[in-house]
Structures are given as structure tokens and as C-alpha cells.
C-alpha atoms as a PDB file:
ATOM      1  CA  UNK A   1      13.175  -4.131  -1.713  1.00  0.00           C
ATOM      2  CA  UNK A   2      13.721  -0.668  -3.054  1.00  0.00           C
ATOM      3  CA  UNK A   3      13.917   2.831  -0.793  1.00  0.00           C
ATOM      4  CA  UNK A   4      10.674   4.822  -1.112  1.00  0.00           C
ATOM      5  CA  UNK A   5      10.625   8.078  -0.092  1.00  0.00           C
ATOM      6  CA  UNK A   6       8.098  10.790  -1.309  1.00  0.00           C
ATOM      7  CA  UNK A   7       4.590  11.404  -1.128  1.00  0.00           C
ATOM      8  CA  UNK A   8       2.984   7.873  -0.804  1.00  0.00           C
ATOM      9  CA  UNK A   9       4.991   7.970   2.725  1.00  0.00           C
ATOM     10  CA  UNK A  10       2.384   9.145   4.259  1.00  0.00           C
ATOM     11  CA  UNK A  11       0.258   6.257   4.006  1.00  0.00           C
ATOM     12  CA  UNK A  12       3.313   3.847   4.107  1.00  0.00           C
ATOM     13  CA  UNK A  13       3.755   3.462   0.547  1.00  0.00           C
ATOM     14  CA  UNK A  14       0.067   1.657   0.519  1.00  0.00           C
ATOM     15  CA  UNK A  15      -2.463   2.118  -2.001  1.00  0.00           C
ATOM     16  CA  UNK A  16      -4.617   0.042   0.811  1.00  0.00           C
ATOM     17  CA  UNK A  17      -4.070   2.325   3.654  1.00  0.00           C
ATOM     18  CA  UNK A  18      -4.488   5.634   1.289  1.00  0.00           C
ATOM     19  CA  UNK A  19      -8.080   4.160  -0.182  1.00  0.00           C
ATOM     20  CA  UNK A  20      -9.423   3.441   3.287  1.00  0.00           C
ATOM     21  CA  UNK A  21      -7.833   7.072   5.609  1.00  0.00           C
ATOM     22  CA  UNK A  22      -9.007   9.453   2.005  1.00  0.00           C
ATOM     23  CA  UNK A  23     -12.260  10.640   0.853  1.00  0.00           C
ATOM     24  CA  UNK A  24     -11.701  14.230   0.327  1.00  0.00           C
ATOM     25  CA  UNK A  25      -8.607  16.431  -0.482  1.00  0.00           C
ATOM     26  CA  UNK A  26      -9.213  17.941   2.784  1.00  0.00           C
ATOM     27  CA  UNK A  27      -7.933  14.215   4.202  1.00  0.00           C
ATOM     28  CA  UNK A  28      -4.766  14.286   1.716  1.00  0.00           C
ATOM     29  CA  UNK A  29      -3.785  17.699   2.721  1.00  0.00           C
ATOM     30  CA  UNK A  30      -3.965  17.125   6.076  1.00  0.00           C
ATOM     31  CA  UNK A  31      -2.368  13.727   5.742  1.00  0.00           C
ATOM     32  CA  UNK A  32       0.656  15.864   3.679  1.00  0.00           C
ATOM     33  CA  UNK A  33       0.909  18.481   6.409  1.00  0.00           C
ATOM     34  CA  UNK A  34       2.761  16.116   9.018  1.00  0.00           C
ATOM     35  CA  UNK A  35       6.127  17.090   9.828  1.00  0.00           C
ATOM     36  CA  UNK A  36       6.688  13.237  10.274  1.00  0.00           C
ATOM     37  CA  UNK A  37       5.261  10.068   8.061  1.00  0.00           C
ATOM     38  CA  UNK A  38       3.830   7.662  10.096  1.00  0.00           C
ATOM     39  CA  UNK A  39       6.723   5.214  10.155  1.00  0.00           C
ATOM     40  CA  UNK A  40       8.487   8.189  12.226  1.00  0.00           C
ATOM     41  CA  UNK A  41      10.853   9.946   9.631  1.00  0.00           C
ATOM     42  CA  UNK A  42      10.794  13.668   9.435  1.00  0.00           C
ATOM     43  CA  UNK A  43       9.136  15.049   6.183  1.00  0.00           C
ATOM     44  CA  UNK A  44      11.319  17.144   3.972  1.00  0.00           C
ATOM     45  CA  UNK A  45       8.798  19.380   2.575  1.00  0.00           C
ATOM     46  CA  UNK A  46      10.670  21.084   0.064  1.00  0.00           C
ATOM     47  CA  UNK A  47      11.801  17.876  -1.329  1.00  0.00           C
ATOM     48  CA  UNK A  48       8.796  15.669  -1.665  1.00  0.00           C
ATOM     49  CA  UNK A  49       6.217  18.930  -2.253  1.00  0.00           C
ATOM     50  CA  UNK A  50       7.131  20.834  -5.121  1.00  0.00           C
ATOM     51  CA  UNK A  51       6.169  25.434  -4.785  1.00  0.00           C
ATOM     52  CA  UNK A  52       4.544  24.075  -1.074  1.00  0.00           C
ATOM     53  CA  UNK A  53       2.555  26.794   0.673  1.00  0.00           C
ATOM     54  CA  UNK A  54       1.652  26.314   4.445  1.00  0.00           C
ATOM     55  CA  UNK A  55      -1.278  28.487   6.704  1.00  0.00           C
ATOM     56  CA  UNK A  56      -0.995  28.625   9.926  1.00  0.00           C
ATOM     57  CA  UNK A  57      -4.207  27.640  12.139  1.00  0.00           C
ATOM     58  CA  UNK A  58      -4.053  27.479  15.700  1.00  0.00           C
ATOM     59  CA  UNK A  59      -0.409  27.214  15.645  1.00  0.00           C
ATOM     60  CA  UNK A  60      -0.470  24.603  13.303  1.00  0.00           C
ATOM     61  CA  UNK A  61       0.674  24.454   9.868  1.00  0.00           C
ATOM     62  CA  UNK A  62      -1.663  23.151   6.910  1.00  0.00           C
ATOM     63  CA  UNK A  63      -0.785  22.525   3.832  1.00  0.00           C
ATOM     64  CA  UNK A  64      -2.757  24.603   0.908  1.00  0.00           C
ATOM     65  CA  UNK A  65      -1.127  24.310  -2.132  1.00  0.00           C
ATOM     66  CA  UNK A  66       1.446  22.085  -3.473  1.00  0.00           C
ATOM     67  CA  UNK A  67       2.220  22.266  -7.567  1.00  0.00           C
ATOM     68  CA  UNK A  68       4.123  19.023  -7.791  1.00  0.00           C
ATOM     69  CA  UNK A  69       4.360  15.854  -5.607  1.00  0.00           C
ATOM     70  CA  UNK A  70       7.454  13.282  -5.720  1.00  0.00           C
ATOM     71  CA  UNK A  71       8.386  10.196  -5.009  1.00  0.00           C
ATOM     72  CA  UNK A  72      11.769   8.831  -5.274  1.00  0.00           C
ATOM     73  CA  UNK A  73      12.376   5.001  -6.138  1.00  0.00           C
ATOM     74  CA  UNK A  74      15.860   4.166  -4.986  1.00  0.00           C
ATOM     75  CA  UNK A  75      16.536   0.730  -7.414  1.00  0.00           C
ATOM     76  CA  UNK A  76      19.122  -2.059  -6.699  1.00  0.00           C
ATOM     77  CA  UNK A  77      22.571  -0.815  -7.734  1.00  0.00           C
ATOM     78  CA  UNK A  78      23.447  -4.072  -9.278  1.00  0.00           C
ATOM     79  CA  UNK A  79      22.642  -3.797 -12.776  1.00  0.00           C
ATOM     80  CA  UNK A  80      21.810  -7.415 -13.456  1.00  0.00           C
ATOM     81  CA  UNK A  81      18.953  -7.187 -10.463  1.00  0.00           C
ATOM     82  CA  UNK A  82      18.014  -3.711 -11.631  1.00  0.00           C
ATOM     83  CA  UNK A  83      17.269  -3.828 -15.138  1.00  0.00           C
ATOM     84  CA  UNK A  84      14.411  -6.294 -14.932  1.00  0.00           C
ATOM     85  CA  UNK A  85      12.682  -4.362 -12.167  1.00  0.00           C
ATOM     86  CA  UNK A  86      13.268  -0.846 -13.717  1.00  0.00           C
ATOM     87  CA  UNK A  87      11.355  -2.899 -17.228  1.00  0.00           C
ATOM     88  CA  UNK A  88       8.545  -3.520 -15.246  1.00  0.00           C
ATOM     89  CA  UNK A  89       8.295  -0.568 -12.525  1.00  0.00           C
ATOM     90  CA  UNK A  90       8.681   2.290 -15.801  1.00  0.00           C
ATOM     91  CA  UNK A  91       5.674   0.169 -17.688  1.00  0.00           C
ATOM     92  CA  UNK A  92       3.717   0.678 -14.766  1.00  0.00           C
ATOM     93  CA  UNK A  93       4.800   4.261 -14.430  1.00  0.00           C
ATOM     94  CA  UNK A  94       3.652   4.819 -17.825  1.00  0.00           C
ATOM     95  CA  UNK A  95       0.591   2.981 -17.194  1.00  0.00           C
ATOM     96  CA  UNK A  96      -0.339   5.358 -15.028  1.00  0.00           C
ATOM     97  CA  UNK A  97       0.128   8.165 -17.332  1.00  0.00           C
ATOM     98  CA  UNK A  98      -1.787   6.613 -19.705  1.00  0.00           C
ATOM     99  CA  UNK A  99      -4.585   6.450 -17.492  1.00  0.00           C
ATOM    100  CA  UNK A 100      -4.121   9.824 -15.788  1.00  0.00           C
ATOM    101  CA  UNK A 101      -4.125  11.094 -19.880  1.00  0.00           C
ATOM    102  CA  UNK A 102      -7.302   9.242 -20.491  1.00  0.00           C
ATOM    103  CA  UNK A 103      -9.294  10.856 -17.084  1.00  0.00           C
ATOM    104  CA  UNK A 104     -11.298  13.801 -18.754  1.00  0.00           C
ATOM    105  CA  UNK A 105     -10.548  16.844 -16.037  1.00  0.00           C
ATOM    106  CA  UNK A 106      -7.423  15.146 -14.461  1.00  0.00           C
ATOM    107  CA  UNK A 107      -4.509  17.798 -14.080  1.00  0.00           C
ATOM    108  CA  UNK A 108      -1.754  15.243 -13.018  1.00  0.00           C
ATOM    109  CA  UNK A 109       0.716  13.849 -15.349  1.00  0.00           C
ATOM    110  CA  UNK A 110       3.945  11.838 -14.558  1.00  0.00           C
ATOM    111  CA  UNK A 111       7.294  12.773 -15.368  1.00  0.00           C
ATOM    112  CA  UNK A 112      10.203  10.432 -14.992  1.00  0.00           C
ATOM    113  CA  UNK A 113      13.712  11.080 -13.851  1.00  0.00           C
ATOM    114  CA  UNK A 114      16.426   8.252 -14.224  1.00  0.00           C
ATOM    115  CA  UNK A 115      20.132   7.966 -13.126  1.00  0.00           C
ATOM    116  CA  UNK A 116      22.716   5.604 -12.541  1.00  0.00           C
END
């Protein structure tokens, strides 16, 4: 099992749980204004929310704008575990671009980040 932390925390990593709590942006931006994911970590804003901007209603905070969002995907350090998984999680990755590319009006894109 690989470390997860970003974004897709806030609905547990779950493409389930994110499908059945989100039907408007309104939903996602109020999901991403929690200062904790669900699972009881604190949110790093700065780090998972790239150029964030907050309001503040009622003494909450909302979030309004956010240019980028990340998600970090922590693989096994042993190489001989790793490299199949990394083989199969980038063609995924790029999947996902591909389709993103393909959506006529879609403004996300993926970029990918590796290190060992």
C-alpha cells in the first residue's frame, strides 16, 4: 500500500465516496475547505492547493479559488516492488491525461513529478 496524501483525501482517496458526496463545485469546494480530511489529519493547504484563496463567512473560511491541486503518491522504496507498480500507476496517470485532453472545455491537465 502506498502513502496518499493530496486532494483525493478528502473523500478518502475514493472515487466511490467522491461520486456519491459531489454534484456541484460548490460540494468540492466546500469538501476542500476542511482544515482536517475526514480520516482526522490536518490539511496543509499550501501544499495540496496550489495559489489557494480563502473568504471568510461567518467566521468560517471557504475556499474560492485554487489554480492547481496535488496529490502525492509515496511508492515502495524497494526498487524491485516499485518498478512494476510505478509501470502501471504512470499508464494510468497518462490515461487520464489523455482523457482530460480529449474533454472539449476541460481546463485540467496532469503533470508528473518523479524521484527516487
Amino acid at each position: 500500500t502506498c502513502n496518499i496524501v493530496g486532494i483525493s483525501g478528502f473523500w478518502n482517496d475514493s472515487t466511490a465516496i467522491f461520486e456519491e458526496e459531489i454534484t456541484s463545485d460548490d460540494d468540492a469546494r466546500q469538501a476542500m475547505s476542511d482544515e482536517y480530511f475526514p480520516f482526522g489529519r490536518p490539511v496543509d493547504r499550501d501544499q495540496i492547493i496550489g495559489y489557494n484563496r480563502f473568504a471568510t463567512e461567518n467566521g468560517d473560511e471557504f475556499l474560492t479559488y485554487g489554480k492547481s491541486y496535488v496529490t502525492v503518491i509515496e511508492l515502495p522504496e524497494n526498487e524491485d516492488e516499485a518498478k512494476p507498480f510505478e509501470k502501471k500507476a504512470l499508464d494510468r496517470v497518462l490515461d487520464l491525461q489523455a482523457s482530460w485532453k480529449s474533454e472539449r472545455g476541460n481546463d485540467f491537465h496532469v503533470e508528473i513529478v518523479s524521484d527516487r
